[in-house]
C-alpha atoms as a PDB file:
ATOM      1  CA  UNK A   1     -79.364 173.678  72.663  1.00  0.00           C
ATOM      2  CA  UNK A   2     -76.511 171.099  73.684  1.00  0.00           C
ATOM      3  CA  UNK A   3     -77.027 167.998  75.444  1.00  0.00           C
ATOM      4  CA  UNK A   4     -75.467 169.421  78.679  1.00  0.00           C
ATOM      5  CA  UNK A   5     -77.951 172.454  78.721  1.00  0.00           C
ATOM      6  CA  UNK A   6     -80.682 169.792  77.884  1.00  0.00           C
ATOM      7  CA  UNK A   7     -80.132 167.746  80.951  1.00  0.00           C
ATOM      8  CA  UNK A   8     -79.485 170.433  83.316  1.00  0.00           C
ATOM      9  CA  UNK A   9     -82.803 171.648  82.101  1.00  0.00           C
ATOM     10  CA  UNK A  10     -84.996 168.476  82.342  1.00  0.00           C
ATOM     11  CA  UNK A  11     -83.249 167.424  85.885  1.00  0.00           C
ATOM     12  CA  UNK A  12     -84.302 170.937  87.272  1.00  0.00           C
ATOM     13  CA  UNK A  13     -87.734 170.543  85.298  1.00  0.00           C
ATOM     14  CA  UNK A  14     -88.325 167.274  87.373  1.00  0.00           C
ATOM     15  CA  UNK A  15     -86.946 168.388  90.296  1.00  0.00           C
ATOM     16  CA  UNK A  16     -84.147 166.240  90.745  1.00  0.00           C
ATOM     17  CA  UNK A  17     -80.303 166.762  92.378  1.00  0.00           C
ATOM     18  CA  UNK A  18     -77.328 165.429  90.627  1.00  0.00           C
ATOM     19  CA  UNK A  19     -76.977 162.682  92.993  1.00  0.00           C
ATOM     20  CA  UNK A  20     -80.535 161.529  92.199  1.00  0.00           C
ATOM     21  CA  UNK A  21     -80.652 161.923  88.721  1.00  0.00           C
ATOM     22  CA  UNK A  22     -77.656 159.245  88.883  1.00  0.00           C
ATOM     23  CA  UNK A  23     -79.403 157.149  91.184  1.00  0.00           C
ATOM     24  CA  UNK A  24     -82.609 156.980  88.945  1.00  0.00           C
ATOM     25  CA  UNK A  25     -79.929 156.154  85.766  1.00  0.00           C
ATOM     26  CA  UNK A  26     -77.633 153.918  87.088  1.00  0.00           C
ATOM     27  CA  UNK A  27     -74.619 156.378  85.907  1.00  0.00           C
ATOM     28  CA  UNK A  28     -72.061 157.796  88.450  1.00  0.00           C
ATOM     29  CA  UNK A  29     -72.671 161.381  89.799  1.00  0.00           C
ATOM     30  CA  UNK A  30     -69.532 162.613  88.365  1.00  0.00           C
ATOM     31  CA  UNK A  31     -70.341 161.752  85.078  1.00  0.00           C
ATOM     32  CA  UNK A  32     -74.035 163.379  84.817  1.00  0.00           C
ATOM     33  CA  UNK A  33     -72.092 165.875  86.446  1.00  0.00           C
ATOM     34  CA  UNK A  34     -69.514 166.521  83.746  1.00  0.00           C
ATOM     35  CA  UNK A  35     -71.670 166.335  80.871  1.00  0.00           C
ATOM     36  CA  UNK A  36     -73.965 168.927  82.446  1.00  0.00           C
ATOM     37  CA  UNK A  37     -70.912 171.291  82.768  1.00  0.00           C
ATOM     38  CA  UNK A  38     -69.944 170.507  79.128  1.00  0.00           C
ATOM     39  CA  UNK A  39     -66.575 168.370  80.288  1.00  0.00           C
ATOM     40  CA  UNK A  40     -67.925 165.497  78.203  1.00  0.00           C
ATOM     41  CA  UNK A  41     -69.238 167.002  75.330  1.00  0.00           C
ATOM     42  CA  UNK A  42     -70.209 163.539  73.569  1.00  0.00           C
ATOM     43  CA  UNK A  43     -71.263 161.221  75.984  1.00  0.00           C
ATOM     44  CA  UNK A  44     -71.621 157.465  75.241  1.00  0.00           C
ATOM     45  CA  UNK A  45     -74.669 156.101  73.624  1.00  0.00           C
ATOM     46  CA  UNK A  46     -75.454 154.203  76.574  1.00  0.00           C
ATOM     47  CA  UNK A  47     -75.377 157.272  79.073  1.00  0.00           C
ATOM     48  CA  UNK A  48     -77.811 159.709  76.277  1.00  0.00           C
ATOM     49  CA  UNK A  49     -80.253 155.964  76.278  1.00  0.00           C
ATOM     50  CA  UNK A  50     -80.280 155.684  80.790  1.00  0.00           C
ATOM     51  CA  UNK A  51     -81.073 159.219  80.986  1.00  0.00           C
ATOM     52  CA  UNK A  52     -83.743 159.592  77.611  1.00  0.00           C
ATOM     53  CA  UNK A  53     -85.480 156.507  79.779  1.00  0.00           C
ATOM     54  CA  UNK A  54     -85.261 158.653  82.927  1.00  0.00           C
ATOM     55  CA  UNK A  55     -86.857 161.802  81.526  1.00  0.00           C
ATOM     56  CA  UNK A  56     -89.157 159.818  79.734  1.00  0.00           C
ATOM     57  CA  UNK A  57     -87.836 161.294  76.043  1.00  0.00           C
ATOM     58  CA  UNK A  58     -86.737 160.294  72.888  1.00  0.00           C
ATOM     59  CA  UNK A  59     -82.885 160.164  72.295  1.00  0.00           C
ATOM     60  CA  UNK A  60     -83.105 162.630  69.807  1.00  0.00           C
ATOM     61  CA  UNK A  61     -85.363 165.049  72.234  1.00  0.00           C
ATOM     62  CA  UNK A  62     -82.797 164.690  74.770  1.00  0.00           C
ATOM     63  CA  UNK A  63     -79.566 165.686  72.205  1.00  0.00           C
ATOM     64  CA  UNK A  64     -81.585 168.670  71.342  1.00  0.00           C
ATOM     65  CA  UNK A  65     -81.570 167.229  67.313  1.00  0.00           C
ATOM     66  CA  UNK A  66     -84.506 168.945  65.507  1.00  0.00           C
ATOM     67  CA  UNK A  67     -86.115 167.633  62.351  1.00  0.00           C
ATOM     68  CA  UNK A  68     -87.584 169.717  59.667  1.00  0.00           C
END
């Protein structure tokens, strides 16, 4: 799963809009926006870190990287 589907998923799984999900981050509505439609398909560092704190996850939970 990509990082877009991954957000999407979590901000519907903890019932939160766009516009709060940016709130809670600090990051601008446009951008959360954009990366869930797949626009920005490799956000910064910075952006995956604000929104891993938000859902409570790991980086790598939230980029949808499996180990084995």
């Amino acid at each position: 799963m990509e990082i877009s589907e991954n957000i999407k998923k979590l901000r519907k799984q903890n019932n939160l809009t766009l516009r709060e999900l940016a709130k809670k981050s600090g990051l601008a509505f446009g951008a959360i926006g954009n990366i869930e439609r797949g626009v920005i398909k490799d956000p910064h560092v910075s952006t995956v870190i604000k929104l891993a704190q938000v859902f409570n996850i790991t980086i790598d939970e939230l980029v949808g990287y499996r180990t084995k």
